[in-house]
PDB file of N, CA and C in Angstrom:
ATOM      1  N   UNK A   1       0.839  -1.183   0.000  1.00  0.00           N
ATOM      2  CA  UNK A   1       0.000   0.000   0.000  1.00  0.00           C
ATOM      3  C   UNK A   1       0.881   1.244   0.000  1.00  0.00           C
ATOM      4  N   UNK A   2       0.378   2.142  -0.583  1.00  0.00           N
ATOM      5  CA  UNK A   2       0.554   3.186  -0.649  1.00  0.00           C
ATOM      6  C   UNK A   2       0.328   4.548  -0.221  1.00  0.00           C
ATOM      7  N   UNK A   3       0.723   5.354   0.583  1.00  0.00           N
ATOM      8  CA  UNK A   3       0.174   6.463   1.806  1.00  0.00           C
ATOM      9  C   UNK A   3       0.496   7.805   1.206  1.00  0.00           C
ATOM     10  N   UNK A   4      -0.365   8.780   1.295  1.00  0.00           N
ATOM     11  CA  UNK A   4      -0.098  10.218   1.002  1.00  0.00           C
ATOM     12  C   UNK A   4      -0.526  11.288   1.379  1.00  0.00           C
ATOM     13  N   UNK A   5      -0.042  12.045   2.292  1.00  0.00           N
ATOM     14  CA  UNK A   5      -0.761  12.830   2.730  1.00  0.00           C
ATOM     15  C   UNK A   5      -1.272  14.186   1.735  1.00  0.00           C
ATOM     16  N   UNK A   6      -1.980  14.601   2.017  1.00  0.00           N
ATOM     17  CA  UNK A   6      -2.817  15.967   0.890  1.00  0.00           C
ATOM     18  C   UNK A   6      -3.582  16.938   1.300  1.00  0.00           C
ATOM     19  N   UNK A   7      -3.473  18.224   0.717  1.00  0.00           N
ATOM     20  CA  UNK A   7      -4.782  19.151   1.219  1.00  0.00           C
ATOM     21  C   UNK A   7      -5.814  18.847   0.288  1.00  0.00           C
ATOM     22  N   UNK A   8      -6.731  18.832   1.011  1.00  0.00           N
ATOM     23  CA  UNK A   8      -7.935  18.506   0.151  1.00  0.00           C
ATOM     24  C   UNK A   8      -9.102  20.531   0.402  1.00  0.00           C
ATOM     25  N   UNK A   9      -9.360  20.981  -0.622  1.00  0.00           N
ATOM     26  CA  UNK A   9     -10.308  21.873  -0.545  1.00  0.00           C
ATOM     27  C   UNK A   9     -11.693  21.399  -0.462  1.00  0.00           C
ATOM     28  N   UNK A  10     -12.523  21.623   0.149  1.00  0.00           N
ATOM     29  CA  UNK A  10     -14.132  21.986  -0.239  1.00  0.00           C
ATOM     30  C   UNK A  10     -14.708  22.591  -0.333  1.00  0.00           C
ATOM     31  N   UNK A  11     -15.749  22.255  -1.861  1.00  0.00           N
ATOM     32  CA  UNK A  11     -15.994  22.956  -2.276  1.00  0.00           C
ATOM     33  C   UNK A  11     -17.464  23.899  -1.774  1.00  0.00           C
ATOM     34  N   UNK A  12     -17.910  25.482  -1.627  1.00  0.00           N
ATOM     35  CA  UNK A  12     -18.779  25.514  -0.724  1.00  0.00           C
ATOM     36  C   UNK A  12     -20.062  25.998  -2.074  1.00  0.00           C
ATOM     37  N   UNK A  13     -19.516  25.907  -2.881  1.00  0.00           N
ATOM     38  CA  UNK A  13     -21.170  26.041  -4.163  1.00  0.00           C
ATOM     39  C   UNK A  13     -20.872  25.682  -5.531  1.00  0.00           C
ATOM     40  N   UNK A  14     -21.977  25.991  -6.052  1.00  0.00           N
ATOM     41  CA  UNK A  14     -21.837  25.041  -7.568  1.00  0.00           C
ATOM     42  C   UNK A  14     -20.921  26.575  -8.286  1.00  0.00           C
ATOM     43  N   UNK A  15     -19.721  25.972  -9.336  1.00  0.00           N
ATOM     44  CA  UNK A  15     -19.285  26.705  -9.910  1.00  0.00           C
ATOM     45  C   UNK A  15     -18.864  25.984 -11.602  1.00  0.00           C
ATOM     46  N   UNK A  16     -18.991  26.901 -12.267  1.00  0.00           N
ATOM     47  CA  UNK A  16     -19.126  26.263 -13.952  1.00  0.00           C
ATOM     48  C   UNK A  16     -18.284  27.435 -14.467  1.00  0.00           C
ATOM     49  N   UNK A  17     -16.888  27.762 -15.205  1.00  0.00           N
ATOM     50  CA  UNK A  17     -16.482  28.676 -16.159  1.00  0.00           C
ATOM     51  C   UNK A  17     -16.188  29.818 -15.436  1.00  0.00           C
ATOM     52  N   UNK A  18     -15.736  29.662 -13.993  1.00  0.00           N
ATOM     53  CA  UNK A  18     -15.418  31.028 -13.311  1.00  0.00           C
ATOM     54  C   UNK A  18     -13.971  31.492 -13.464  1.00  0.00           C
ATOM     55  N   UNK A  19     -13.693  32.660 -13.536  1.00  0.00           N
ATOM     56  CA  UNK A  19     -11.878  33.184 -13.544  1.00  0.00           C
ATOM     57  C   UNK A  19     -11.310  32.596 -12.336  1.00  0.00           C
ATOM     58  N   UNK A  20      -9.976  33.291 -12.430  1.00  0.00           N
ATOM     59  CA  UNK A  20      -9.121  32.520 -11.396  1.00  0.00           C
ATOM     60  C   UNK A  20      -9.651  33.862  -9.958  1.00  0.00           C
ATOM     61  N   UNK A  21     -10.269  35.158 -10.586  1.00  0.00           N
ATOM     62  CA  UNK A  21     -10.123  35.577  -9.555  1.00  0.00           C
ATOM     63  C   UNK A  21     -11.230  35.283  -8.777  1.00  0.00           C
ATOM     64  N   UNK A  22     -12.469  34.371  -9.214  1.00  0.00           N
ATOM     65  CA  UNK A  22     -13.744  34.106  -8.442  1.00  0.00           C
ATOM     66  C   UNK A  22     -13.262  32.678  -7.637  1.00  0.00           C
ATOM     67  N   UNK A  23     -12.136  31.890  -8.217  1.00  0.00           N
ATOM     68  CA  UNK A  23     -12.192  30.729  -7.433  1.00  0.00           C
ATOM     69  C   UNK A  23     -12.638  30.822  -5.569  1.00  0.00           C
ATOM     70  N   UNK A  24     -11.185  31.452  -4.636  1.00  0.00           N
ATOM     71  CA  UNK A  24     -11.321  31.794  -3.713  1.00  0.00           C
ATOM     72  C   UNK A  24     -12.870  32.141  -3.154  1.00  0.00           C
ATOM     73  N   UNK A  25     -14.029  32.649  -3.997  1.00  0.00           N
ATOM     74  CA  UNK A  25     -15.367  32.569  -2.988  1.00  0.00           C
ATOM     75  C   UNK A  25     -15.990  31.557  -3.175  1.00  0.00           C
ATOM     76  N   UNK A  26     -15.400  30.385  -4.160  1.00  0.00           N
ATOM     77  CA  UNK A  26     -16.410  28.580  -4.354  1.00  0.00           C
ATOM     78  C   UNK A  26     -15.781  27.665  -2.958  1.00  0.00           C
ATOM     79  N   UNK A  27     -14.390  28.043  -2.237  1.00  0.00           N
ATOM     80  CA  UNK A  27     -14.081  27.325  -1.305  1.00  0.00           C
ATOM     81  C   UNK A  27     -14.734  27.649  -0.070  1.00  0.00           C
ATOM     82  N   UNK A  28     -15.381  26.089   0.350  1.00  0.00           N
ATOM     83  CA  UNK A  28     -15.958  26.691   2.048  1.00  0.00           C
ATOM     84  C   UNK A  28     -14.864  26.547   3.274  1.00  0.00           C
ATOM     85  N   UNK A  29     -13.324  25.696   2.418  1.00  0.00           N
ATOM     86  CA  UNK A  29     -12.974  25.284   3.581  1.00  0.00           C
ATOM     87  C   UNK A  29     -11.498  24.395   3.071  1.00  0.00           C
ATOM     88  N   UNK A  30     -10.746  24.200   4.429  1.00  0.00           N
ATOM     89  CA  UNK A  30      -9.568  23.065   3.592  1.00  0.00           C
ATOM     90  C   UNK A  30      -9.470  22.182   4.542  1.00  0.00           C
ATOM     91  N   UNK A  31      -8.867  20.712   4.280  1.00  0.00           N
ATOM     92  CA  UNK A  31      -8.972  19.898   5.210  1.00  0.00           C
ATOM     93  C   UNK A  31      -7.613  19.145   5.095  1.00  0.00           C
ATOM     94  N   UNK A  32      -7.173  18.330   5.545  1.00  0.00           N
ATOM     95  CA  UNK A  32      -5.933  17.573   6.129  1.00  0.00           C
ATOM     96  C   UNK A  32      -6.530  15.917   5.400  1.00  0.00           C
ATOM     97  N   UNK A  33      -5.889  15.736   4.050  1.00  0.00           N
ATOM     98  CA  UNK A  33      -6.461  14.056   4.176  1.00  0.00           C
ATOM     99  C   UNK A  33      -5.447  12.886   3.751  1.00  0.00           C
ATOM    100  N   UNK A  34      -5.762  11.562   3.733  1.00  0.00           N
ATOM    101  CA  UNK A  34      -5.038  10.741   3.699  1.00  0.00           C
ATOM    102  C   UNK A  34      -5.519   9.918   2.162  1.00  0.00           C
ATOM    103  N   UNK A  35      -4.583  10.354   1.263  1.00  0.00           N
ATOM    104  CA  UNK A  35      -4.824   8.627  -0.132  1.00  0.00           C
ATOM    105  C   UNK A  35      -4.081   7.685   0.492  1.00  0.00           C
ATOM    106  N   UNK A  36      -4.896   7.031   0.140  1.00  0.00           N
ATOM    107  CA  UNK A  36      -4.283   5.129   0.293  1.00  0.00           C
ATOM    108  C   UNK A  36      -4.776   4.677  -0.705  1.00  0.00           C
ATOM    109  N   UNK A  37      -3.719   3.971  -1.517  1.00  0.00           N
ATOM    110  CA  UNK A  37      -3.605   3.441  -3.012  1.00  0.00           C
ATOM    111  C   UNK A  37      -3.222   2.270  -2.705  1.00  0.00           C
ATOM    112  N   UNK A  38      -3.713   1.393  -3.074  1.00  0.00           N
ATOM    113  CA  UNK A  38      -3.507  -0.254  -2.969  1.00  0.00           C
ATOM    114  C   UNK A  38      -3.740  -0.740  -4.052  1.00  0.00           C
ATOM    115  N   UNK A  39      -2.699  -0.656  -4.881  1.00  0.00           N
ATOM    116  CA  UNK A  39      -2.106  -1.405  -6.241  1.00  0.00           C
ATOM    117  C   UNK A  39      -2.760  -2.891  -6.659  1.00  0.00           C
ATOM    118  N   UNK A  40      -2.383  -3.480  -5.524  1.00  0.00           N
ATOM    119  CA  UNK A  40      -2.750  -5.270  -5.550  1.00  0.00           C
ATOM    120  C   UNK A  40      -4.298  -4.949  -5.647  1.00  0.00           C
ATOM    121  N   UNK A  41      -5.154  -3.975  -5.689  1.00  0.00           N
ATOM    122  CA  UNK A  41      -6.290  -4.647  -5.895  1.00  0.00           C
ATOM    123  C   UNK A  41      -6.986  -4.137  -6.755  1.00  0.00           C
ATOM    124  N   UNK A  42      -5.656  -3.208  -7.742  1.00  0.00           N
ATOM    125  CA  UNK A  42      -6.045  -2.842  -9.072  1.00  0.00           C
ATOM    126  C   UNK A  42      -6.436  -3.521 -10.526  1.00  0.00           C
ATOM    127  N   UNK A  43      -7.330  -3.516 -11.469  1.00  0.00           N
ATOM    128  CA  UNK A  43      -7.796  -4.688 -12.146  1.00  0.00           C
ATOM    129  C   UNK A  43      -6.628  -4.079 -13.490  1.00  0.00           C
ATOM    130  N   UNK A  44      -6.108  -4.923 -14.214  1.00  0.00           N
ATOM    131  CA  UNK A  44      -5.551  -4.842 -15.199  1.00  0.00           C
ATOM    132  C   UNK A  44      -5.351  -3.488 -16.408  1.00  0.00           C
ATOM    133  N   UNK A  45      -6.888  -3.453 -16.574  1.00  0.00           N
ATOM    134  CA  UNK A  45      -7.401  -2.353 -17.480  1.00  0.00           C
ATOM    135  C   UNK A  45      -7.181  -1.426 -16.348  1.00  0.00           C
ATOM    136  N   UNK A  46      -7.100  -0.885 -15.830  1.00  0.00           N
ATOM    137  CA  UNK A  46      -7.122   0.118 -14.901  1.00  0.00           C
ATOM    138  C   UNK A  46      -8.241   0.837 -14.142  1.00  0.00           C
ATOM    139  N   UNK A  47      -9.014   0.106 -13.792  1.00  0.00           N
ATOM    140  CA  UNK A  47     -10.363   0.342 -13.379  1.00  0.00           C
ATOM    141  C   UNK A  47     -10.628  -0.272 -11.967  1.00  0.00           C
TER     142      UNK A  47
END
């Protein structure tokens, strides 16, 4: 297995085609998270 730590954003409303300067008011928030990737129980095709 595989471990990674990451910031994860969330998101706090629906946003479609906004500039870079509207991003900052779609976030409600940031959080602390963990991927775990486990290879062995990946299917061939990659799915």
């Amino acid at each position: 297995m595989k471990f990674e730590s990451e910031l994860a954003a969330e998101i706090g409303k629906e946003a479609k085609n906004i500039s870079k300067d509207q991003v900052l008011n779609h976030i409600f928030g940031y959080a602390i998270s963990n991927d775990v990737t486990a290879p062995q129980y990946f299917h061939e095709d990659g799915w």
